[in-house]
Protein backbone atom coordinates (compact mmCIF):
# COMPACT_ATOMS: atom_id res chain seq x y z
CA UNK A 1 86.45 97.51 110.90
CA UNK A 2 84.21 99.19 108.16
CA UNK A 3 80.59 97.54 107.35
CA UNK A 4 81.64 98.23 103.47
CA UNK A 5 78.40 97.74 102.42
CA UNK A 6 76.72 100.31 104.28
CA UNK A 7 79.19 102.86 103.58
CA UNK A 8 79.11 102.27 100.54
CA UNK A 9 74.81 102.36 100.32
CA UNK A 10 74.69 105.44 102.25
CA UNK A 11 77.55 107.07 99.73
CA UNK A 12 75.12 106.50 96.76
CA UNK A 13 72.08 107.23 99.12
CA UNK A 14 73.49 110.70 99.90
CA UNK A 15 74.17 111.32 96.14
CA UNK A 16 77.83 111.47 96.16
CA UNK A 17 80.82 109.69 94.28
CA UNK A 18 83.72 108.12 96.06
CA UNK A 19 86.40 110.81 94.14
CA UNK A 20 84.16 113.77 95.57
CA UNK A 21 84.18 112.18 99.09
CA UNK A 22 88.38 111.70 98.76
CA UNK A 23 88.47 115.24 97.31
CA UNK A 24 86.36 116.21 100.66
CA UNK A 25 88.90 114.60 102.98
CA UNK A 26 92.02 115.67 101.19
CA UNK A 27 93.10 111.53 100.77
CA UNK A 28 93.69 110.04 97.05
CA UNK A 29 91.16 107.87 95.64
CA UNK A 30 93.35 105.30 96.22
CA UNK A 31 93.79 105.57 99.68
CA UNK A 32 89.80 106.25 100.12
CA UNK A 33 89.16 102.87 98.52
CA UNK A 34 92.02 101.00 100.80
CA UNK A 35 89.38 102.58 103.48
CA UNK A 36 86.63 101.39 102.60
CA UNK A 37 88.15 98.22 101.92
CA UNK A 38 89.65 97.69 105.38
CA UNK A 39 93.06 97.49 104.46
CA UNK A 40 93.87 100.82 106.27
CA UNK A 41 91.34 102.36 108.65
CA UNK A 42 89.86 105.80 108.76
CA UNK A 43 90.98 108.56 111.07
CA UNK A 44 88.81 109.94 113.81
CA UNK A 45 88.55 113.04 111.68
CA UNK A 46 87.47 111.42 108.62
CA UNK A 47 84.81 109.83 110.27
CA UNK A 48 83.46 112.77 111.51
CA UNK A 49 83.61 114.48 108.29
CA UNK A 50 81.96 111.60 106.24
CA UNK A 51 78.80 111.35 108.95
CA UNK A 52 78.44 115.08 108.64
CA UNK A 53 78.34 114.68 104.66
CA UNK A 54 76.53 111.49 104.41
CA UNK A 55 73.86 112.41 107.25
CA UNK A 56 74.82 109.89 108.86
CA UNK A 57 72.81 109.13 112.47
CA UNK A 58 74.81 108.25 115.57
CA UNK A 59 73.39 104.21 115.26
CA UNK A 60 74.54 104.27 111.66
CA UNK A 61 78.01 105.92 112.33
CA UNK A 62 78.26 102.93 115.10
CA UNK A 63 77.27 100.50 112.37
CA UNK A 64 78.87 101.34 110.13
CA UNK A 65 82.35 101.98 111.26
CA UNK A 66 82.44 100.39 114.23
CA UNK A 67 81.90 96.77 113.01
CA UNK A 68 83.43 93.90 115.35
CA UNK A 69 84.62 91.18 113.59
C-alpha cells in the first residue's frame, strides 16, 4: 500500500508534476494516478525509478511505499 500523502509531498517537494513522472515511467496519467491511489500497485521497477527521481532515502522509500494497513 502507498502512503499517498507522502508521495504525493515529496512529488511537489522534488519539483515535478504527476504527467512528467508518468511520462518518466512510460504509464498513462491515468494509470499513474490509479497508483498513487492504491487501486493498482506500482511495479518493483517503478519504484526504483521514482526514488531515484524524487531523492528519495531508503526510510522514505519504506514509508512511503511500503505502508501496512
Amino acid at each position: 500500500m502507498t502512503d499517498s500523502k507522502a508521495l504525493r509531498a515529496a512529488i511537489i517537494v522534488a519539483g515535478y508534476k504527476i504527467p512528467q513522472l508518468a511520462e518518466m515511467l512510460g504509464i498513462s496519467v491515468q494509470s499513474f494516478y490509479n497508483k498513487i491511489n492504491n487501486r493498482t500497485e506500482f511495479l518493483a521497477s517503478e519504484i526504483d525509478a521514482l526514488c531515484a527521481a524524487l531523492h528519495l532515502t531508503v526510510v522514505q522509500r519504506m514509508s512511503i511505499f511500503f505502508v501496512r494497513k
